[in-house]
N, C-alpha and C. Protein backbone atom coordinates (compact mmCIF):
# COMPACT_ATOMS: atom_id res chain seq x y z
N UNK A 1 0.85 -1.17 0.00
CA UNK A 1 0.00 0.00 0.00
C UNK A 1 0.90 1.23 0.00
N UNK A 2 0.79 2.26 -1.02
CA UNK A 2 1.19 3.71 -0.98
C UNK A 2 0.95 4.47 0.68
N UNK A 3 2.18 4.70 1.05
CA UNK A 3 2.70 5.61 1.96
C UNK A 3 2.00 6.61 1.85
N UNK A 4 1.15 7.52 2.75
CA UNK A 4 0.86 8.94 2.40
C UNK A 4 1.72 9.93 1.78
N UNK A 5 3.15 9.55 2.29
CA UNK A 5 4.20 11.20 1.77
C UNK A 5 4.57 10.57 0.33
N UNK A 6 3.66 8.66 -0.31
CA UNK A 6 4.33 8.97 -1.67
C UNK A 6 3.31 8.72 -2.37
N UNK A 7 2.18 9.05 -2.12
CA UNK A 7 0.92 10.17 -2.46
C UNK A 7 1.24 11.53 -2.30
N UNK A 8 1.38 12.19 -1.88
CA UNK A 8 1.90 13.77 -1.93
C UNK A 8 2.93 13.79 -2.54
N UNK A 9 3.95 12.98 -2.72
CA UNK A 9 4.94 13.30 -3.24
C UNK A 9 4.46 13.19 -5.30
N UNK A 10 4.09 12.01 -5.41
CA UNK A 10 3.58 11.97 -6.47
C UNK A 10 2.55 12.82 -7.33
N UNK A 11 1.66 13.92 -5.97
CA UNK A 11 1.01 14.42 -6.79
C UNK A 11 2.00 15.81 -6.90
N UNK A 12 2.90 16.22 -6.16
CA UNK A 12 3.97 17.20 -6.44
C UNK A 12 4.27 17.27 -7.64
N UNK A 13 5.00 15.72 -7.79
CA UNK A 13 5.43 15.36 -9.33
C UNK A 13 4.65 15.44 -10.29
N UNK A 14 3.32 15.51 -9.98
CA UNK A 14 2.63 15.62 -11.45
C UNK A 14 2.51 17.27 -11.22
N UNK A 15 1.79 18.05 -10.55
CA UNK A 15 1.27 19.55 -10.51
C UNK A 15 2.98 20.54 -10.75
N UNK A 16 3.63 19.78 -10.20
CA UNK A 16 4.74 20.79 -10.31
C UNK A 16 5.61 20.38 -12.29
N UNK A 17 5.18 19.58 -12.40
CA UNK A 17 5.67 19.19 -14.18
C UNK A 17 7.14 18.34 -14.18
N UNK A 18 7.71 18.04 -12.58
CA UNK A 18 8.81 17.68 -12.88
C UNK A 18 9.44 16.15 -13.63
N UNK A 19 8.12 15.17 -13.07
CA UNK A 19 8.08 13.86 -13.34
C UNK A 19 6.84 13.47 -13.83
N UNK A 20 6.17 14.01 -14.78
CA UNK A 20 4.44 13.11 -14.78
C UNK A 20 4.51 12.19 -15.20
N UNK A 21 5.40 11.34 -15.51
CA UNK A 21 4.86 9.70 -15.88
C UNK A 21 5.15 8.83 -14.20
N UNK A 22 6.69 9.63 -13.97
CA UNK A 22 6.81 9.05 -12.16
C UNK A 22 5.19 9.42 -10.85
N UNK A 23 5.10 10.71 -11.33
CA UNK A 23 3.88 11.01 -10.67
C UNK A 23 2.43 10.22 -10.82
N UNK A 24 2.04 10.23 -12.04
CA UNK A 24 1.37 9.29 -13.13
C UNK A 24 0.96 8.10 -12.11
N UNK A 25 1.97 7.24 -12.61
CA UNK A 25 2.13 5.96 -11.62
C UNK A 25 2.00 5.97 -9.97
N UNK A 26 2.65 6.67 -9.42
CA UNK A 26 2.29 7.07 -7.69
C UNK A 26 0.82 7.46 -7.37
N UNK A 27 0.03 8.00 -8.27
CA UNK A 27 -1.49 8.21 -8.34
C UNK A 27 -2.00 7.06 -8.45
N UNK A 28 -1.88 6.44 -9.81
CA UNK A 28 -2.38 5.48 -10.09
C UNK A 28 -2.44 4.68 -9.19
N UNK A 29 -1.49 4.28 -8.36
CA UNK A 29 -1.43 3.06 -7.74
C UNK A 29 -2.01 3.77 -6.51
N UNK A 30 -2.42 4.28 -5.70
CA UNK A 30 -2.90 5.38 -4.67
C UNK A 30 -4.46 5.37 -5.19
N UNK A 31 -4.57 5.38 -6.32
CA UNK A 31 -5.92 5.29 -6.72
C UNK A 31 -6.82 4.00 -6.87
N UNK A 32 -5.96 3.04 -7.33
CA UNK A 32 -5.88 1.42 -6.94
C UNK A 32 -6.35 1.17 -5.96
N UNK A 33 -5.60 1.48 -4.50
CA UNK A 33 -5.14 0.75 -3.46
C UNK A 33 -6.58 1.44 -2.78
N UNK A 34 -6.52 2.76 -3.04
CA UNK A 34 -7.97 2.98 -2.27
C UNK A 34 -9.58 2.19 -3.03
N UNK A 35 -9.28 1.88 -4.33
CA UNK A 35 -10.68 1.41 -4.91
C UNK A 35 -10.88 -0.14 -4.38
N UNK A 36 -9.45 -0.42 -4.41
CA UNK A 36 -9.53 -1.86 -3.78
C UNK A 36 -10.22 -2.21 -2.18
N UNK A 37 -9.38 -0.92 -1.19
CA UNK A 37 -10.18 -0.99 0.07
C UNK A 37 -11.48 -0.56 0.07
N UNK A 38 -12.33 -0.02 -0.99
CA UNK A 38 -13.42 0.53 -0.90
C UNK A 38 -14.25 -0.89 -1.20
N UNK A 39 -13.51 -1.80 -1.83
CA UNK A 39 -14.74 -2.78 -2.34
C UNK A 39 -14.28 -3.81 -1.22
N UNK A 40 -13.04 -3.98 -0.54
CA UNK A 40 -13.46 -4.93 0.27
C UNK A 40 -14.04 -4.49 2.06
N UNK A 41 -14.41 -3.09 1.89
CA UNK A 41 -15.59 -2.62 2.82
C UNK A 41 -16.58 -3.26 2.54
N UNK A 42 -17.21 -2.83 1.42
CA UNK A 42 -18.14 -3.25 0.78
C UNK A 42 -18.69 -4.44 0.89
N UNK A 43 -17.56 -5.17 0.20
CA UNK A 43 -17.88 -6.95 0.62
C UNK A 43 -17.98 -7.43 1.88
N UNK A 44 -17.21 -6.89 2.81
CA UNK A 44 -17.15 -7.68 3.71
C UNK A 44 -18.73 -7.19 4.71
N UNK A 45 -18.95 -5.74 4.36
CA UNK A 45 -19.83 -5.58 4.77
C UNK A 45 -21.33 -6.90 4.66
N UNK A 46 -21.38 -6.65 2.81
CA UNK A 46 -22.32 -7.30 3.04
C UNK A 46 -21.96 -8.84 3.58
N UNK A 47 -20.89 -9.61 3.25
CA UNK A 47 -21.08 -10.60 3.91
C UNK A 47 -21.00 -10.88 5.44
N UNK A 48 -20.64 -9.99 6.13
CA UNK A 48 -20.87 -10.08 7.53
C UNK A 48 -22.58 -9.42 7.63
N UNK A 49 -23.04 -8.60 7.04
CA UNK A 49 -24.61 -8.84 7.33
C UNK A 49 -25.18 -10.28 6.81
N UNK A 50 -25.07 -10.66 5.63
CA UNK A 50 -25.52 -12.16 5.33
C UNK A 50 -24.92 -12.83 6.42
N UNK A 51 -24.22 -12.99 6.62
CA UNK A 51 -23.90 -14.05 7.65
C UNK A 51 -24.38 -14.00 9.07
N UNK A 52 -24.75 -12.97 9.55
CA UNK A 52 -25.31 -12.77 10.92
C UNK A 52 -26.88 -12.99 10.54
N UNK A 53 -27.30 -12.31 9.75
CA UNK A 53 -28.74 -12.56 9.26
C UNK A 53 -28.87 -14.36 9.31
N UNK A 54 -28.13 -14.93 8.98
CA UNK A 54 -28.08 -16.50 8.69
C UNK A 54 -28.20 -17.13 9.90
N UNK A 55 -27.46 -16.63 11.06
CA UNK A 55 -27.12 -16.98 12.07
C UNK A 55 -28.43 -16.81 13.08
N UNK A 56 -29.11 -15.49 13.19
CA UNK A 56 -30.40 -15.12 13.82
C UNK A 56 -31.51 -16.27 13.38
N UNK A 57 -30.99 -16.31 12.26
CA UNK A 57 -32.40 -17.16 11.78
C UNK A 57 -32.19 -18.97 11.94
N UNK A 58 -31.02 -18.91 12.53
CA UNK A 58 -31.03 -20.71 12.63
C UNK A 58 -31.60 -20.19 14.07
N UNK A 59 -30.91 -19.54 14.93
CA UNK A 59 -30.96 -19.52 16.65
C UNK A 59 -32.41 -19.10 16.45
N UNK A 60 -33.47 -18.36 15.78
CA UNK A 60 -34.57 -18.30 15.93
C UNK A 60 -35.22 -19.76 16.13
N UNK A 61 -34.65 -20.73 15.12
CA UNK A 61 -35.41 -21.82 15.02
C UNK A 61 -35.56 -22.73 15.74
N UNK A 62 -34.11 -22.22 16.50
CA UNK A 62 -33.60 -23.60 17.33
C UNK A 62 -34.12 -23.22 18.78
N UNK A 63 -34.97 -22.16 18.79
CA UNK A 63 -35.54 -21.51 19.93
C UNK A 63 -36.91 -21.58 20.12
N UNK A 64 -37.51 -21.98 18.79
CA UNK A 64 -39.25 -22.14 18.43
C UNK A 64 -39.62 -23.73 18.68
């Protein structure tokens, strides 16, 4: 996972003109790494609601 200072550093490199293909890449992958943690929120979210939902409903049964 991208370091915060090489996220800032990379976007230096692109806004300041010194490196944009080095900068380029330090985004990119910064942009990656966060889309990636966004979907395994996501997932895990829903599968920890499916799975507790699953769970209520056996212990409901096993209680009736």
């Amino acid at each position: 996972m991208p370091s915060p200072s090489k996220i800032f550093r990379s976007s230096y490199l692109v806004l300041g003109g010194e490196d944009v293909f080095a900068g380029g890449q330090g985004l990119a992958a910064a942009g990656v790494t966060v889309l990636l943690m966004a979907t395994g929120i996501v997932c895990g979210t829903y599968l920890w609601v499916d799975m507790t939902g699953r769970l209520r409903l056996r212990s409901s049964r096993n209680l009736a």
